[in-house]
Each structure stands twice: as structure tokens, then as C-alpha cells.
Protein backbone atom coordinates (compact mmCIF):
# COMPACT_ATOMS: atom_id res chain seq x y z
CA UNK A 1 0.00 0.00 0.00
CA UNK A 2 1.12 3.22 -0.46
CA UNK A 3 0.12 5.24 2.09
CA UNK A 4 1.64 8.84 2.65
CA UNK A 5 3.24 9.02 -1.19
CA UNK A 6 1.46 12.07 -2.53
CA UNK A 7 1.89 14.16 0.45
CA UNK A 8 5.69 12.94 0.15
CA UNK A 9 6.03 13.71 -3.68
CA UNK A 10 4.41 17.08 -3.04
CA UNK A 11 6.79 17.47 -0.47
CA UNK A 12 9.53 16.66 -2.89
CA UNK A 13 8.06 18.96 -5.64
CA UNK A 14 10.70 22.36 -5.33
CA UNK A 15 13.77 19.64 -5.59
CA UNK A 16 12.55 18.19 -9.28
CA UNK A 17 14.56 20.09 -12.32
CA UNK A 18 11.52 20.67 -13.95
CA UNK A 19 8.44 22.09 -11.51
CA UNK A 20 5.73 21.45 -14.29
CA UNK A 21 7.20 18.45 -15.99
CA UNK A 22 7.63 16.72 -12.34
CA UNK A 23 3.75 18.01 -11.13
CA UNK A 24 2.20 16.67 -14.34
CA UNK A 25 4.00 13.10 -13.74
CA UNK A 26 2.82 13.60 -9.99
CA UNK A 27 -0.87 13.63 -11.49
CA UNK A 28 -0.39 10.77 -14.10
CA UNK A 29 1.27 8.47 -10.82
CA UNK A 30 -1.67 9.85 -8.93
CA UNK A 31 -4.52 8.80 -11.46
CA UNK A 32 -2.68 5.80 -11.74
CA UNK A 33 -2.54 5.15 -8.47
CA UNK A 34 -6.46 5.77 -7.44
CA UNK A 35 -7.42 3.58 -10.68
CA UNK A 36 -5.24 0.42 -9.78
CA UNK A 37 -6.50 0.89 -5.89
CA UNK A 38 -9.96 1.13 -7.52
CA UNK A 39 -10.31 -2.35 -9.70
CA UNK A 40 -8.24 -4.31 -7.29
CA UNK A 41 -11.12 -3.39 -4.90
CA UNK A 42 -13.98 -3.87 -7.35
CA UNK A 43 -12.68 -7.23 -7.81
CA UNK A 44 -13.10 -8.39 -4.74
CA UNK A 45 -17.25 -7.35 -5.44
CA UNK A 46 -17.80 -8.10 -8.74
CA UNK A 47 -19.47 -11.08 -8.85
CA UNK A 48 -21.61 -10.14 -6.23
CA UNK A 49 -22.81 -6.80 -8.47
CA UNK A 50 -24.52 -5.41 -11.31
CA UNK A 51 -20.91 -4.06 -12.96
CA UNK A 52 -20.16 -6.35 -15.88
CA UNK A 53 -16.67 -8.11 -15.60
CA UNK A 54 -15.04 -11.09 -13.85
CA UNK A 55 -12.34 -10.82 -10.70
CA UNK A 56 -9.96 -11.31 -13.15
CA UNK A 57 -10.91 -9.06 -15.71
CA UNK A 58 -10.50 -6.16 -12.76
CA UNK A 59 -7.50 -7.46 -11.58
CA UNK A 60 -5.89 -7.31 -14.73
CA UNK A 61 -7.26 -3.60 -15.17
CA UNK A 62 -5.56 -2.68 -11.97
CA UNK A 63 -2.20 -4.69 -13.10
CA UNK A 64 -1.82 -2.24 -16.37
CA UNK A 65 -2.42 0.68 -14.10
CA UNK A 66 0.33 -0.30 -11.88
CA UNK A 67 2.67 -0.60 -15.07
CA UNK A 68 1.65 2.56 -16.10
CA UNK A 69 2.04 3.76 -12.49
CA UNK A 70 5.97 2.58 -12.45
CA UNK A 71 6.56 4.70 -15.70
CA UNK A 72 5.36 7.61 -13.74
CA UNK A 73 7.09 6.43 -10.83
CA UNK A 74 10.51 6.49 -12.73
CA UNK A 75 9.96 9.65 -14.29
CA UNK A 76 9.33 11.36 -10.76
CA UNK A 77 13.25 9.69 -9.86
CA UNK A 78 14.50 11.32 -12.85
CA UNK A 79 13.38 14.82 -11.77
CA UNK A 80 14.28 14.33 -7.97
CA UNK A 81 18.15 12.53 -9.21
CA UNK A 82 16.93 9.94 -7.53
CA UNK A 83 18.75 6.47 -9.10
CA UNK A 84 15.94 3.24 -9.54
């Protein structure tokens, strides 16, 4: 779980090179972040819903957020120096 990370990459935010480049990468991990959180909880429900969808189908939903979420993730090093 990542509890805590925005408030630490806002923290962060006046050491990245690039203030805008860094805060739009913040957003992206953000949205990411909230999406992946979001169908690995739906999947625990589906079945017993209306939503259309299997476990699985959620689960790998949340798994291509947290890919995309790792890209952002890297690009947020970048800006703070910070070596992955």
C-alpha cells in the first residue's frame, strides 16, 4: 500500500529540475494510483454486483495501471536525481 506518497512527492516537488514536468507526472502516478487501488477493490465485489466483468478481468485492469504507475514512478526519480 502506499500510504503517505502524494503528500511525500508534493513534499519533494521544489527539488525536481523541472516544476511542471515533475507536477504533471505527480498527477499521471496519482490517477494511476487511485485507478489500480480502484479495480483491485472492485474485484473483490464483482461477482456479487450489477458491474459487468469477472475478478480477473478487474485485476488485470488494476495490473496495467500499476505498469503505467511505475513509468510515472521512474519519471518522478528522474526529476528528484533519484537512481531506480
Amino acid at each position: 500500500h502506499m500510504y503517505g506518497i502524494m503528500k511525500v512527492l508534493k513534499t519533494l516537488k521544489d527539488e525536481a529540475d523541472d516544476i511542471v514536468e515533475y507536477t504533471e507526472a505527480m498527477d499521471s502516478f496519482e490517477a494511476y494510483k487511485n485507478q489500480a487501488e480502484g479495480a483491485a477493490y472492485q474485484s473483490m465485489f464483482v461477482e456479487h454486483s450489477s458491474a459487468k466483468g469477472t475478478p480477473e478481468s478487474f485485476l488485470k485492469t488494476a495490473k496495467g495501471d500499476v505498469v503505467n504507475l511505475r513509468k510515472y514512478m521512474g519519471d518522478l526519480a528522474v526529476q528528484l536525481h533519484l537512481d531506480v
